[in-house]
Protein backbone atom coordinates (compact mmCIF):
# COMPACT_ATOMS: atom_id res chain seq x y z
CA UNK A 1 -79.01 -44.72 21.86
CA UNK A 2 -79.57 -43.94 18.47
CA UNK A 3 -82.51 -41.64 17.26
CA UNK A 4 -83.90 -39.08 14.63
CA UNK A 5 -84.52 -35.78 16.05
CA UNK A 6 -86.03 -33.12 14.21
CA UNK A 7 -84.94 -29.46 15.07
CA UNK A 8 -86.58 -25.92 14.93
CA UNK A 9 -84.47 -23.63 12.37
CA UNK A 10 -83.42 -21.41 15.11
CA UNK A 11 -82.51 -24.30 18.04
CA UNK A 12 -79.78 -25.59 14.97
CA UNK A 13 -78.28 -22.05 14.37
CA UNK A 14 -77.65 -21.84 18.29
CA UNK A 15 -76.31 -25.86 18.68
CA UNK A 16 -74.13 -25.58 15.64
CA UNK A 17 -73.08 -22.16 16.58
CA UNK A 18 -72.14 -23.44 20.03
CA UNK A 19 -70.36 -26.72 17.63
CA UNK A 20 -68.38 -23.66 16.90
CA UNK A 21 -67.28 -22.03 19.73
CA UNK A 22 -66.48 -25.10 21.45
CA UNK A 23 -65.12 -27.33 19.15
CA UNK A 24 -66.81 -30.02 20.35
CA UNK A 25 -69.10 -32.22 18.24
CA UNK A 26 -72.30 -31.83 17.82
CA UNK A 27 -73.71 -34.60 19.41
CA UNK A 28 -71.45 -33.81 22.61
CA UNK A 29 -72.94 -30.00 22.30
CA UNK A 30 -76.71 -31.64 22.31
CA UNK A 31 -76.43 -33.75 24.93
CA UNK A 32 -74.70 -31.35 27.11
CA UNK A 33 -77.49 -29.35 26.62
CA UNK A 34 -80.01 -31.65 26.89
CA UNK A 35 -78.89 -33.20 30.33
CA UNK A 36 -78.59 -29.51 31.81
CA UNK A 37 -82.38 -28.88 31.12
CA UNK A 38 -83.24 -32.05 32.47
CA UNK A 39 -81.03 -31.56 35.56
CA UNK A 40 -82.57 -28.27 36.09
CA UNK A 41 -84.77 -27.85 39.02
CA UNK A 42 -88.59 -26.85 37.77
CA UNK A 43 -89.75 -23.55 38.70
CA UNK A 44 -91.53 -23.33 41.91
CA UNK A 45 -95.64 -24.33 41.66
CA UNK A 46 -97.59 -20.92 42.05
CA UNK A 47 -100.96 -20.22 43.97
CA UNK A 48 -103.92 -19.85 41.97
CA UNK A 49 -105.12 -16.59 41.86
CA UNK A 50 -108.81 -16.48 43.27
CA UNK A 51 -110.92 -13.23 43.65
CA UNK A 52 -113.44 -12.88 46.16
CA UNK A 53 -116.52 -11.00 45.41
CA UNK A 54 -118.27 -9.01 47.76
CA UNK A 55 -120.34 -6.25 47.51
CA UNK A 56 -120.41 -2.89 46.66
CA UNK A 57 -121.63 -0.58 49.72
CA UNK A 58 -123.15 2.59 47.84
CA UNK A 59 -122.58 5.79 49.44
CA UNK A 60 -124.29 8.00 50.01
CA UNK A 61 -124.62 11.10 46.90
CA UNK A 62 -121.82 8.91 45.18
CA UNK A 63 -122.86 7.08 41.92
CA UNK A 64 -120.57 4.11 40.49
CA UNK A 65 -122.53 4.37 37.35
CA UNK A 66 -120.98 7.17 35.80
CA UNK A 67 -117.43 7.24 36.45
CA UNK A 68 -116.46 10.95 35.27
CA UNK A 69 -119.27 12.13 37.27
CA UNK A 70 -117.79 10.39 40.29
CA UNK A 71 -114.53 11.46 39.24
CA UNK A 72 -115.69 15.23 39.07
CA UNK A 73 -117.37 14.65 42.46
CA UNK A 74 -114.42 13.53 44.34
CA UNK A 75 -111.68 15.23 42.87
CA UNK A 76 -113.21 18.10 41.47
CA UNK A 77 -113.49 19.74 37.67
CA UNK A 78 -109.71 20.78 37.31
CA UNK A 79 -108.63 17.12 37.35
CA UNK A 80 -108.72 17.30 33.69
């Protein structure tokens, strides 16, 4: 088959490079590549990511409003 293909600046500096190294043509280089992507087995279909809200128990002398505070609180001054 017979077709125009246009190609990104940087995918015909790697083909013709490859031309190169091979000595093959470049139509033989494309295709080779070409078939090996399509042969390639797609990467596995991932879990969406869900979070689960829930809330917040406060405890008891502990505010979660000012976090240096808290920090100070629990871990003491010489943190810093």
């Amino acid at each position: 088959m017979r077709t125009t293909l246009t190609l990104d600046d940087d995918v015909a500096a790697r083909l013709t490079a490859e031309v190169r190294r091979s000595g093959r043509s470049f139509k033989d280089v494309v295709n080779a590549h070409l078939r090996q992507s399509l042969l390639a087995k797609p990467p596995p279909a991932t879990r969406r990511f869900r979070v689960r809200a829930r809330p917040l128990d406060p405890i008891d002398g502990l505010s979660f409003d000012d976090v240096e505070g808290l920090l100070d609180q629990v871990d003491g001054p010489s943190r810093r």
